[in-house]
Protein backbone atom coordinates (compact mmCIF):
# COMPACT_ATOMS: atom_id res chain seq x y z
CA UNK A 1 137.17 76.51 0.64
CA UNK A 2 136.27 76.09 4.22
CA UNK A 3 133.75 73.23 5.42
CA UNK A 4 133.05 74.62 9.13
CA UNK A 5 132.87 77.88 10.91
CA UNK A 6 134.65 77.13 14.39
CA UNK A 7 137.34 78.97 15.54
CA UNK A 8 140.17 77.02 13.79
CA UNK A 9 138.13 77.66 10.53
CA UNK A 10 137.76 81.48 11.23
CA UNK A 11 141.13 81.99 12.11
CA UNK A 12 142.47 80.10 8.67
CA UNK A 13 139.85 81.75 6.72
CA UNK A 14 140.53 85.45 8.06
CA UNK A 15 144.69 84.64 7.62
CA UNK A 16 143.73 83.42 3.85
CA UNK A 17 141.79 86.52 3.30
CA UNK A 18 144.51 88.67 4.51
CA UNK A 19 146.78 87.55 2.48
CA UNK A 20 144.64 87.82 -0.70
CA UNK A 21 143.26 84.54 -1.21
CA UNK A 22 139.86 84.03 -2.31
CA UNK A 23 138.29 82.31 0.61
CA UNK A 24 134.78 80.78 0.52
CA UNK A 25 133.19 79.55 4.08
CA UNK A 26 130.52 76.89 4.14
CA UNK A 27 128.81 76.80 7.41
CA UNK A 28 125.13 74.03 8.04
CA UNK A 29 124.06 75.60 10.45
CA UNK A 30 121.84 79.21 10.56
CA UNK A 31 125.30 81.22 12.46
CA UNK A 32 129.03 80.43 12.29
CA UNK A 33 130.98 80.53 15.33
CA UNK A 34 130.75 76.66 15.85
CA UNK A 35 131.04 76.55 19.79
CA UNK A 36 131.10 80.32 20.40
CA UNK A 37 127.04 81.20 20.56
CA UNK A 38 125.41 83.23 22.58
CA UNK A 39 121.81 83.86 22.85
CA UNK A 40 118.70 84.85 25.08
CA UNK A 41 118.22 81.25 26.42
CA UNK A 42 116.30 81.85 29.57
CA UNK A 43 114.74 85.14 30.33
CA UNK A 44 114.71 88.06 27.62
CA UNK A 45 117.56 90.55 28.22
CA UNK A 46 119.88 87.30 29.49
CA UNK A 47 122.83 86.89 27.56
CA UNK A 48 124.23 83.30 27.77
CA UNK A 49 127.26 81.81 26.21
CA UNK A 50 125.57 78.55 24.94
CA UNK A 51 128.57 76.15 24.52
CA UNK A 52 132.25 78.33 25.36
CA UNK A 53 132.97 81.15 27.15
CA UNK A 54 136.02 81.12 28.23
CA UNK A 55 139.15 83.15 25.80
CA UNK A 56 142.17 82.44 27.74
CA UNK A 57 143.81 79.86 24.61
CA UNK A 58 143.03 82.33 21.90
CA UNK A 59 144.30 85.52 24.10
CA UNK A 60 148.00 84.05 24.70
CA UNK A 61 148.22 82.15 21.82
CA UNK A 62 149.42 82.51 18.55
CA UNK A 63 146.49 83.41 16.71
CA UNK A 64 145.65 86.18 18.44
CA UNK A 65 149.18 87.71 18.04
CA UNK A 66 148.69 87.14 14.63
CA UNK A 67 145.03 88.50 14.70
CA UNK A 68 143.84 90.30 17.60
CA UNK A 69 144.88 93.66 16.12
CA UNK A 70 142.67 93.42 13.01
CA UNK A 71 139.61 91.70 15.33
CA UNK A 72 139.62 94.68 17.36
CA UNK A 73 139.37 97.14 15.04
CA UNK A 74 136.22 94.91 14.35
CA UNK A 75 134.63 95.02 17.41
CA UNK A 76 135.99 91.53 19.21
CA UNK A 77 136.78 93.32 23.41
CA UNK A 78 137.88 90.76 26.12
CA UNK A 79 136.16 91.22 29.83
CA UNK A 80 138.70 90.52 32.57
CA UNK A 81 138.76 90.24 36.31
CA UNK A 82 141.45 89.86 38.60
CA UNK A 83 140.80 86.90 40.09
CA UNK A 84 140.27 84.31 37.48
CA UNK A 85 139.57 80.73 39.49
CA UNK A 86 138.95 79.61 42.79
CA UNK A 87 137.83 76.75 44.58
CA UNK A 88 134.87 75.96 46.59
CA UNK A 89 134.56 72.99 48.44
CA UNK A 90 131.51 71.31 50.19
CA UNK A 91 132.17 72.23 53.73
CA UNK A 92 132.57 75.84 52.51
CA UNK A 93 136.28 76.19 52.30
CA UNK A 94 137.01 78.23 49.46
CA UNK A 95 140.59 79.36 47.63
CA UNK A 96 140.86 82.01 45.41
CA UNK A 97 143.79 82.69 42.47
CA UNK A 98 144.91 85.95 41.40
CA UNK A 99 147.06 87.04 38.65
CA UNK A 100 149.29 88.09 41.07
CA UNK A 101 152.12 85.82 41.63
CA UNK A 102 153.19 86.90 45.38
CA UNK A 103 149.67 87.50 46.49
CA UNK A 104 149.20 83.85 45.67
CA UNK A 105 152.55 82.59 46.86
CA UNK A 106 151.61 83.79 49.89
CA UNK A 107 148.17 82.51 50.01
CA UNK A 108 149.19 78.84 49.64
CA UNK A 109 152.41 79.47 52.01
CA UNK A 110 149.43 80.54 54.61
CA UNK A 111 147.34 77.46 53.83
CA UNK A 112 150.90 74.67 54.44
CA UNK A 113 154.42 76.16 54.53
CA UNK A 114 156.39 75.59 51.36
CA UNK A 115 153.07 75.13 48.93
CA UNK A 116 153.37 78.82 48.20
CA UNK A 117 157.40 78.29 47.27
CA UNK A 118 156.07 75.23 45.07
CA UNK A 119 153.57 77.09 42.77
CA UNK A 120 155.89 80.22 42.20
CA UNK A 121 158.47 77.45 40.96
CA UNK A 122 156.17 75.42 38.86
CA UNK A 123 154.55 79.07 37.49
CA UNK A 124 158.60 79.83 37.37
CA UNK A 125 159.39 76.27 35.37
CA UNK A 126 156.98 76.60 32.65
CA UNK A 127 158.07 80.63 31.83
CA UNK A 128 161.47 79.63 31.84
CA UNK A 129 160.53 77.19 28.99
CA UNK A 130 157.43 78.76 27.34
CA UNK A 131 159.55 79.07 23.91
CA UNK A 132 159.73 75.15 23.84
CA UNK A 133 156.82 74.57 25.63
CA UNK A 134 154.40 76.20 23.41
CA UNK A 135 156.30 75.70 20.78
CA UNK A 136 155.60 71.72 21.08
CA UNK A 137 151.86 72.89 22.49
CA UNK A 138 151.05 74.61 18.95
CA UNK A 139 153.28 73.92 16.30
CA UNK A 140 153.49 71.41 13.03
CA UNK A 141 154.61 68.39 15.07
CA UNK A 142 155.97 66.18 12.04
CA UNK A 143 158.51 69.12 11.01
CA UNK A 144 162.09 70.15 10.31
CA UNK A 145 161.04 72.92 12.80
CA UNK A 146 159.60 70.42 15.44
CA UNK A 147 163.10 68.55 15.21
CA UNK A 148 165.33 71.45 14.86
CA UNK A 149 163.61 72.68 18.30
CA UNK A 150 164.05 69.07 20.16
CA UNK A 151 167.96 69.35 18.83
CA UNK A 152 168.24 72.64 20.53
CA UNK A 153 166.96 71.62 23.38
CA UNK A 154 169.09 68.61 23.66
CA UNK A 155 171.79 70.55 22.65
CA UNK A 156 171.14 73.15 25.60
CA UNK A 157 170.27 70.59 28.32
CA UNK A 158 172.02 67.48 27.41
CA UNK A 159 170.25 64.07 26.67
CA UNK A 160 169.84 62.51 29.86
CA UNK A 161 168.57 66.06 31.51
CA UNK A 162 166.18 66.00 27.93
CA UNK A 163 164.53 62.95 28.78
CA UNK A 164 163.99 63.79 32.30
CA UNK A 165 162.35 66.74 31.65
CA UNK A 166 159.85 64.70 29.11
CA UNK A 167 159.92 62.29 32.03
CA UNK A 168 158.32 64.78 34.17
CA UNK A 169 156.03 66.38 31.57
CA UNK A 170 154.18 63.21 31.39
CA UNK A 171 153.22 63.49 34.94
CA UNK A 172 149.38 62.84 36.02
CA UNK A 173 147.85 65.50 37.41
CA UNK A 174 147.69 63.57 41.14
CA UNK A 175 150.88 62.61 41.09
CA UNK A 176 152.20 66.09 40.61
CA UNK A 177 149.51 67.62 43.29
CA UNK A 178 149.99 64.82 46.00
CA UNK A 179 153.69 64.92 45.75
CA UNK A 180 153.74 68.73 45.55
CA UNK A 181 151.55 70.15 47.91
CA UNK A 182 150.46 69.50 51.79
CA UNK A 183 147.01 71.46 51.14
CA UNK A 184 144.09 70.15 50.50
CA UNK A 185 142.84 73.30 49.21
CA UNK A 186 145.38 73.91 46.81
CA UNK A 187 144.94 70.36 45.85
CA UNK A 188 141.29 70.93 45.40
CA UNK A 189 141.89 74.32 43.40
CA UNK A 190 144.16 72.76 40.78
CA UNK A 191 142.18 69.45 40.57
CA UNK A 192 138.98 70.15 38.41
CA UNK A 193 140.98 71.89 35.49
CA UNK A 194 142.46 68.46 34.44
CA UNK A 195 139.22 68.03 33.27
CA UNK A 196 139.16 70.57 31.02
CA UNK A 197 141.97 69.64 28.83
CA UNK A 198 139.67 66.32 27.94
CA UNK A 199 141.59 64.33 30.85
CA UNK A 200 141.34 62.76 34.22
CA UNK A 201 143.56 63.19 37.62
CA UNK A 202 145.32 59.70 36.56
CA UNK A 203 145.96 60.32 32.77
CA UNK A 204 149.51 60.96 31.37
CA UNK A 205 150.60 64.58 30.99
CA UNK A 206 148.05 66.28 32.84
CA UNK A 207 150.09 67.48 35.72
CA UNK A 208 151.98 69.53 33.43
CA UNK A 209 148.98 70.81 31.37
CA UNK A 210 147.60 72.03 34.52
CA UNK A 211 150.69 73.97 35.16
CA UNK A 212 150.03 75.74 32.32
CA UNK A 213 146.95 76.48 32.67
CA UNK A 214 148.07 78.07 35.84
CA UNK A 215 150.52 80.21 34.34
CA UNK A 216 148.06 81.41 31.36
CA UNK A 217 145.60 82.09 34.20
CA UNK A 218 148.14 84.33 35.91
CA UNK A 219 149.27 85.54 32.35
CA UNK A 220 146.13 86.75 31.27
CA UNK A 221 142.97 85.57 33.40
CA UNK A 222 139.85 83.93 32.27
CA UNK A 223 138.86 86.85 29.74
CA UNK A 224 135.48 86.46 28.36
CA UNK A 225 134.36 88.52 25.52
CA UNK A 226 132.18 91.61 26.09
CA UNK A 227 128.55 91.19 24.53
CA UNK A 228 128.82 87.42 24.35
CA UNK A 229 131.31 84.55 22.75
CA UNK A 230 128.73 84.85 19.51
CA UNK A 231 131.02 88.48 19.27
CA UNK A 232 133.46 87.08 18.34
CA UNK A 233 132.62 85.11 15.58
CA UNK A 234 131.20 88.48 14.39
CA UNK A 235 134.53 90.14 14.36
CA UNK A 236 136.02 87.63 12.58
CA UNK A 237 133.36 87.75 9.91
CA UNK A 238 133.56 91.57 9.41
CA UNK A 239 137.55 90.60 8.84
CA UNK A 240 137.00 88.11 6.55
CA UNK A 241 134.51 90.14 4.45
CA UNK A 242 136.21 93.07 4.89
CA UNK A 243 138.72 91.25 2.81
CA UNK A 244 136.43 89.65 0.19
CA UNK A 245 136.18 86.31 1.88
CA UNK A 246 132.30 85.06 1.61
CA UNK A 247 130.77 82.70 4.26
CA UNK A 248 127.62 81.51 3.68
CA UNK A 249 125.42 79.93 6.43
CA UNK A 250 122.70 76.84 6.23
CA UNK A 251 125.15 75.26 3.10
CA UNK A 252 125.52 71.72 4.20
CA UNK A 253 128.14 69.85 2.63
CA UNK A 254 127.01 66.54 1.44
CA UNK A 255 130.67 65.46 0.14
CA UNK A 256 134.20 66.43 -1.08
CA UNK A 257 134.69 66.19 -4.88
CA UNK A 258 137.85 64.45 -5.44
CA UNK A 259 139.22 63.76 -9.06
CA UNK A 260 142.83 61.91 -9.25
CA UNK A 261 143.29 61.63 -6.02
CA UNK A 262 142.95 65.10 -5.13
CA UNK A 263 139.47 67.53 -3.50
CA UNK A 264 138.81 70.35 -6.42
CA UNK A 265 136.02 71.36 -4.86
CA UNK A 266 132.43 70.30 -2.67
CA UNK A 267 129.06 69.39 -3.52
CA UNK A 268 126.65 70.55 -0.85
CA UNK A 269 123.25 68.66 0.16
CA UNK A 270 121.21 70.72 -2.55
CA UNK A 271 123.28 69.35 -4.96
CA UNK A 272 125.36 72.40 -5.90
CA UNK A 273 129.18 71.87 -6.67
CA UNK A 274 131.20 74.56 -6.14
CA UNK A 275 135.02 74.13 -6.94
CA UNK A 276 138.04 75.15 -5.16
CA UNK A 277 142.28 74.75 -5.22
CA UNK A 278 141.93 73.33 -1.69
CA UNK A 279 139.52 72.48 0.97
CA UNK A 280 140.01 72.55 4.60
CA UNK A 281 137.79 70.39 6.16
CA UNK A 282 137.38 71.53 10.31
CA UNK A 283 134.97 68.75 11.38
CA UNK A 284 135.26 65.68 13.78
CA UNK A 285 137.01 62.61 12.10
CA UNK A 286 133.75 60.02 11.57
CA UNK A 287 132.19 63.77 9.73
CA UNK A 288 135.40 63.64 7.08
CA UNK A 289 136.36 60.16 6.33
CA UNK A 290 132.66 58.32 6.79
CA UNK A 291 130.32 61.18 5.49
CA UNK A 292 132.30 63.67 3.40
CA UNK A 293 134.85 61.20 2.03
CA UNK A 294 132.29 58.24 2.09
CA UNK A 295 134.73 55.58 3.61
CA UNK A 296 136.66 55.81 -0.03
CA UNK A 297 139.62 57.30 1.59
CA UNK A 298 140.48 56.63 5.22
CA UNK A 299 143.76 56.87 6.48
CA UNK A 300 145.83 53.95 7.38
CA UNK A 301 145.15 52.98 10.90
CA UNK A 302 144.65 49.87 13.15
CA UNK A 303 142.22 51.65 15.60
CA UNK A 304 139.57 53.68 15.56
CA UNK A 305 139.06 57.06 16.69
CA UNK A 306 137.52 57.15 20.03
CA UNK A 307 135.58 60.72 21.65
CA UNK A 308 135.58 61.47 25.12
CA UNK A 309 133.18 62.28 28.03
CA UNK A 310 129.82 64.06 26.90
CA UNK A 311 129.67 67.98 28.70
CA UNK A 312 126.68 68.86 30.60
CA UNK A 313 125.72 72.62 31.03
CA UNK A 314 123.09 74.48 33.00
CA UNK A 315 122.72 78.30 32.55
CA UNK A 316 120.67 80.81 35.30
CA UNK A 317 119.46 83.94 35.01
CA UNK A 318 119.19 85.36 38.50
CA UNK A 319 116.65 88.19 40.07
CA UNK A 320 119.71 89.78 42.36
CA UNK A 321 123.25 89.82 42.67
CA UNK A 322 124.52 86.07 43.68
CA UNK A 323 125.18 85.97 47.27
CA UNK A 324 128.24 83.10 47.85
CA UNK A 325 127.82 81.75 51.49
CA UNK A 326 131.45 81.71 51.18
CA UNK A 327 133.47 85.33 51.41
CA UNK A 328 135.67 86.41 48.57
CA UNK A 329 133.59 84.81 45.52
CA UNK A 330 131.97 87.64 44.08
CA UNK A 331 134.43 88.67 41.25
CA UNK A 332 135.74 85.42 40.56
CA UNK A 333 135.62 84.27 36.76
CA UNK A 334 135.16 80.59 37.17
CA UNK A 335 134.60 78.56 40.39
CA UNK A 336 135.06 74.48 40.96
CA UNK A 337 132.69 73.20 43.01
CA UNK A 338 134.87 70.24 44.41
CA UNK A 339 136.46 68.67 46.94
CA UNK A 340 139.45 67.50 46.06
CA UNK A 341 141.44 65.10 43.38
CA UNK A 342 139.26 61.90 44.92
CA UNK A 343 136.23 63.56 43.97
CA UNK A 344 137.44 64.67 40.60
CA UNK A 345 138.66 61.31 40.17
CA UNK A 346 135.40 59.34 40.73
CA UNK A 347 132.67 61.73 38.84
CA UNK A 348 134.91 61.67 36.06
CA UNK A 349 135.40 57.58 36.24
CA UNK A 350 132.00 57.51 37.09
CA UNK A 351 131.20 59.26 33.40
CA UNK A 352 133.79 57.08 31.82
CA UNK A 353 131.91 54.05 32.73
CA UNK A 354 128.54 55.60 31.31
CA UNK A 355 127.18 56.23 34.60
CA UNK A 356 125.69 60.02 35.96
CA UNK A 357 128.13 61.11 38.81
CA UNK A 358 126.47 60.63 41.87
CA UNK A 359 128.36 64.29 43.13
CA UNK A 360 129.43 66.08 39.53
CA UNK A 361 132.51 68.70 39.14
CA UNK A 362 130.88 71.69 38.61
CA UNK A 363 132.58 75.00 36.79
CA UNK A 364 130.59 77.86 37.43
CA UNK A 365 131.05 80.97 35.47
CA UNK A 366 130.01 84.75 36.36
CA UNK A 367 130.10 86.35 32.86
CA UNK A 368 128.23 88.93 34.07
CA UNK A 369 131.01 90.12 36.79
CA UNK A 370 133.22 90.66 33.68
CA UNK A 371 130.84 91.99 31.40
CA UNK A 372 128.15 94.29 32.60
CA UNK A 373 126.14 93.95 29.42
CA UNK A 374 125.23 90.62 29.89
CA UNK A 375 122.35 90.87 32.17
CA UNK A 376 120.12 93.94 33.19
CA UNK A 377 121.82 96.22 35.76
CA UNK A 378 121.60 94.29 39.64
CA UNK A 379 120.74 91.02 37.97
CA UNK A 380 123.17 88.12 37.50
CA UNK A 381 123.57 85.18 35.13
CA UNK A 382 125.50 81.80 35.75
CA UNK A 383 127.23 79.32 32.90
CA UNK A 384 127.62 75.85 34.67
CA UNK A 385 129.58 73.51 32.54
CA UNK A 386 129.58 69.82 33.92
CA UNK A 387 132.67 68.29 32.06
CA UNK A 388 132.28 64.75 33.09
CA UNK A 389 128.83 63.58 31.88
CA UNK A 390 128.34 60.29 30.27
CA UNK A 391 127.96 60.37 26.44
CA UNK A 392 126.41 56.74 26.46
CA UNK A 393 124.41 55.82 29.52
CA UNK A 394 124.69 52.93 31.39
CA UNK A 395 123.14 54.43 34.97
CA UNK A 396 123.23 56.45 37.93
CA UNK A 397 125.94 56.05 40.24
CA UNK A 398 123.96 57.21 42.64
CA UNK A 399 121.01 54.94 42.19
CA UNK A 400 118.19 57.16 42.15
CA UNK A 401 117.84 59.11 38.83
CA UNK A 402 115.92 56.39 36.05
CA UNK A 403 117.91 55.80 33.02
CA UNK A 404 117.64 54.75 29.61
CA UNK A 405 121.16 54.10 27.26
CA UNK A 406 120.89 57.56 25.11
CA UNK A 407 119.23 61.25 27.12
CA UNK A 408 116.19 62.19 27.84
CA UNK A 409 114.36 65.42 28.77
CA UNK A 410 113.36 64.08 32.02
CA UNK A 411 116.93 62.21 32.83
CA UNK A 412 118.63 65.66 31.52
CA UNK A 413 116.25 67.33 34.01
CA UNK A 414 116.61 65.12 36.59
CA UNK A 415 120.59 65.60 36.36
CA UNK A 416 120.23 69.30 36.41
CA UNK A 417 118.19 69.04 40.02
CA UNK A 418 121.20 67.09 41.05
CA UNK A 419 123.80 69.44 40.08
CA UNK A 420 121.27 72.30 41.71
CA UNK A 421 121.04 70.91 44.94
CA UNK A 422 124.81 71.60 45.18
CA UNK A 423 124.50 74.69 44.11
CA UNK A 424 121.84 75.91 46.11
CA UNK A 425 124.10 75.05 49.05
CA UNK A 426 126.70 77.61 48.29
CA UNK A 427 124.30 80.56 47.21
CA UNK A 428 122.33 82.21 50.28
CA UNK A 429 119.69 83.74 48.08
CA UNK A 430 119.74 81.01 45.60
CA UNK A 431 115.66 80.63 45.51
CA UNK A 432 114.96 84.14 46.40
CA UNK A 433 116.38 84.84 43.14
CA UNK A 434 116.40 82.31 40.61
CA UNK A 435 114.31 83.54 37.71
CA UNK A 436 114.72 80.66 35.36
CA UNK A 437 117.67 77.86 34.11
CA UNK A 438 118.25 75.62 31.06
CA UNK A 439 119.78 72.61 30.46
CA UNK A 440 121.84 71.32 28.04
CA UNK A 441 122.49 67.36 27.79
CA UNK A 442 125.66 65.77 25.79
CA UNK A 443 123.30 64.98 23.23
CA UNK A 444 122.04 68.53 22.95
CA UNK A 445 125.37 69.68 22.33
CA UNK A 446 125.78 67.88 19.62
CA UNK A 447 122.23 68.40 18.08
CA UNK A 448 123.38 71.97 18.33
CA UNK A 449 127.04 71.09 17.06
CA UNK A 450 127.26 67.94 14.79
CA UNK A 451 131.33 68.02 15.80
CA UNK A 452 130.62 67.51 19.70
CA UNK A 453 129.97 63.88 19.20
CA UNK A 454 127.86 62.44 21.88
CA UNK A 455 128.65 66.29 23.42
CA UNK A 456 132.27 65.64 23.57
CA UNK A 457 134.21 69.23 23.37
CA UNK A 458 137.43 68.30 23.04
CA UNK A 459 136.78 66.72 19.58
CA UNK A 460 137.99 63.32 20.60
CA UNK A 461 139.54 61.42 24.02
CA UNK A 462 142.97 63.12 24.98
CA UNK A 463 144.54 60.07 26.08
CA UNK A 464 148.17 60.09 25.10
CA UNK A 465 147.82 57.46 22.24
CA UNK A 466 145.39 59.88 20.36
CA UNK A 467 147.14 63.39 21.14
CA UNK A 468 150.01 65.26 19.64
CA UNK A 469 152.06 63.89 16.83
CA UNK A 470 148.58 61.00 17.05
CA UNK A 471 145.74 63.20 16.88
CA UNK A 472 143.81 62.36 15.06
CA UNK A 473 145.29 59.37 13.85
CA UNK A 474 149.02 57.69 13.97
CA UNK A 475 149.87 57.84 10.40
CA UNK A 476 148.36 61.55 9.52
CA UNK A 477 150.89 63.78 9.03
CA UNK A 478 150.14 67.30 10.90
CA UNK A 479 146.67 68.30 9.27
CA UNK A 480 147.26 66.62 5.61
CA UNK A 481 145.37 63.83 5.06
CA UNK A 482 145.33 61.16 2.15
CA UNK A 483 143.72 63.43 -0.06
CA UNK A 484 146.02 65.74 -2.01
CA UNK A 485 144.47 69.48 -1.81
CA UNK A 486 142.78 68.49 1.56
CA UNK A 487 143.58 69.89 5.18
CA UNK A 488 141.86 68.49 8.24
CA UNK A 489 141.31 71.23 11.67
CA UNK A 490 139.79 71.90 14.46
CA UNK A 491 139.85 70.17 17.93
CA UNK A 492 140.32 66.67 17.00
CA UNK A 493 143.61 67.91 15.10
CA UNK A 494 146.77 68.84 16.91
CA UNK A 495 147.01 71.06 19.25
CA UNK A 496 143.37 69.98 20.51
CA UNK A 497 140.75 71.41 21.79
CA UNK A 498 140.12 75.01 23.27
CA UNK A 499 139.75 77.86 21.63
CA UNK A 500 142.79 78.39 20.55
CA UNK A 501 142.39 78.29 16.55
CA UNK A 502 146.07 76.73 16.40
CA UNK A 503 145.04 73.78 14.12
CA UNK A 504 143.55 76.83 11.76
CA UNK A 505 146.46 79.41 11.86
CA UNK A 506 148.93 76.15 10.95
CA UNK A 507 147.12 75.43 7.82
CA UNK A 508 146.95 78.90 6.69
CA UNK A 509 150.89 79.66 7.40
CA UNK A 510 151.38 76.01 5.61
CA UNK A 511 149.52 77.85 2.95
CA UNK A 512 151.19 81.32 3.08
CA UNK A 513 149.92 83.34 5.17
């Protein structure tokens, strides 16, 4: 039994399935899917990814190798282009990366000699160890396997060289970019995607994540998935069903049934108990030990669990093709609006502190340049996400927008004029042909996903003391938990957030599949 239907609860329930198992999903809400939803949100004939968009995780990850075969015979089709990220900075500057690793090198080379040379060696670095890498990025961390791959490495690069390549992993993301590269451009391209591994430009270990994201960017783009993300929750129903898995939709779980010590089963909020050999619970950690578990069995732990900055989103449907005042923009999956690793820095310490950014980092998506289907022909749609909003709100760094300590319609508004101001600046037709937009506060996210607490959607703070072999907490082992018969996944379970389904696809192999 499966309490969720996010990705990481998909992917163990179609591996379950597939092996033979019988596998019963419980989903609250009216869809499954979790993040991935998709929906006419603006003007009829609009597609919109609500919450994700974004496949690059799940495409070169594990899951997918495991999975994507079977998913596309059920209708799951990635979008691609060939430029997946670029930059665009306020006075107009823009950088664009391609998947192609000499067009690139020489781009940066063309911007300050040697920065090309830099990010062909750092692309270079992380191939060269991609085995260990994601290895240690997906994998049981608390294993035989886990140790049997650090002895190998040791063994292969000798301690001291070991511990200097840890040494370096742990990197922040300035650090790496101001004692890397002369450009400010590069800087500024590289900069904003710290922020969407749940961290900041100063936190521990993002100058390597970044690097990876770089190379999975190169690898295989920003794919989004044709029709909508709400497709591919789809597919992986048909799969599950197709193997006489059941999910059933609007079945709240009220809590876990646990008799000597161990879950046999669920009673859901109409009182209903339905009993199973194990239950895999893929919710935030305050949903499992407070509400499902009723505080009767927490795990061990001095501290508790803390989420992250809220996520702000703004979706358009446009009239006309976007016209970008700046020249090479038009394909381009997602686009930073940015200036640099100063301004990353302060909107996201502004959030951190509970204030509204006075100038946010933007992402701006162009689903529709991937996937024609998600607007009428010579129309265009945009997915803003705003990944450092305040969850609790303490005011406006820039002094002007009223505000009260939780959202409101008018604040969320008022915060979505902001962000649109900057906007309009980089789009020439911008109110020739804006049709319509909607906004999405933190604390819409979570009313529309009771996991993103206080719209956090990296299921928790990524701060080293509550990531890998600590996520969620210290003393949990992998994704057992105190319960026997009970698994815990998703994003606030190692490997984290994205959609990746890695927390999902561990549980099932620990189970079999």
């Amino acid at each position: 039994m499966i309490v969720g239907s996010g990705i990481n609860a998909l992917v163990a329930a179609a591996m379950l399935a597939r092996k033979g198992d019988k596998v019963l999903v419980l989903e609250r809400e009216d869809r499954i899917g979790g993040c991935m939803a998709t929906a006419e949100i603006t003007v009829p004939g609009f597609h919109h990814d609500v919450m994700a968009a974004t496949f690059v995780l799940f495409l070169t990850g594990p899951a997918h190798a495991a999975l994507g075969e079977d998913l596309a015979k059920y209708g799951l089709e990635f979008c691609h282009s060939p430029h997946p990220t670029a930059v665009l900075r306020p006075n107009g500057r823009a950088l664009v990366y391609s998947m192609e690793r000499d067009a690139n090198a020489a781009t940066f080379n063309a911007l300050s000699p040697g920065d090309g040379d830099q990010i062909r060696a750092d692309i270079s670095g992380v191939e060269q160890n991609a085995e260990f890498l994601f290895s240690l990025l997906g994998q049981p961390l608390w294993s035989r396997g886990t140790a049997l791959l650090l002895a190998k490495q040791v063994w292969k690069r000798g301690l001291n060289n070991t511990k200097a390549w840890f040494g370096q992993a742990l990197e922040p993301a300035r650090g790496w970019l101001e004692t890397r590269y002369a450009s400010a451009d590069v800087q500024a391209l590289w900069a904003p995607w710290v922020l969407h591994v749940g961290l900041t430009p100063e936190a521990s270990y993002g100058g390597h994540m970044v690097q990876v994201i770089a190379f999975a960017l190169e690898a295989a783009g920003a794919p989004v998935v044709k029709g909508g993300s709400a497709q591919a929750a789809q597919a992986f129903r048909a799969l599950i069903e197709a193997h006489g898995g059941d999910i059933r939709t609007g079945e709240d779980v009220k809590r876990i049934v646990i008799v000597d010590g161990k879950a046999v089963g669920v009673e859901t909020a109409s009182g209903q108990v339905i009993h199973a050999k194990t239950v895999i619970a893929s919710t935030a950690p305050g949903q499992l030990y407070d509400v499902l578990l009723q505080e009767q069995h927490s795990p061990e732990n001095p501290k508790k669990f803390r989420h992250g900055r809220g996520n702000f989103q703004l979706h358009y449907a446009f009239d006309a093709p976007i016209d970008w005042a700046s020249e090479g923009l038009d394909d381009v999956a997602l686009i930073h609006l940015a200036d640099g690793i100063d301004s990353v820095s302060r909107s996201s310490n502004e959030a951190e502190r509970g204030m509204l950014p006075a100038v946010p980092t933007i992402c701006v998506g162009q689903p529709h340049r991937l996937d024609s289907s998600r607007c009428p022909q010579g129309k265009a749609v945009l997915w803003l996400q705003i990944p450092d909003a305040p969850r609790v709100i303490k005011g406006d760094a820039a002094g002007v927008i009223e505000t009260h300590s939780a959202w409101t319609d008018n604040m969320r508004e008022a915060f979505a004029d902001r962000i649109e101001a900057i906007l309009r600046n980089h789009i020439r037709n911008f109110d020739a042909a804006k049709l319509a937009r909607r906004a999405y506060s933190p604390a819409d996210m979570e009313a529309m996903n009771i996991n993103l607490v206080g719209g956090d959607p990296y299921g928790g703070a990524c701060a080293m003391d509550q990531f890998f072999v600590w996520r969620p907490f210290g003393g949990q082992v992998n994704n057992a938990t105190p319960v026997k018969g009970l698994y815990h996944i998703g994003a606030s379970t190692h490997p984290g957030p994205g959609l990746g389904g890695g927390s999902g696809l561990n549980v099932a192999r620990e189970l079999g599949a």
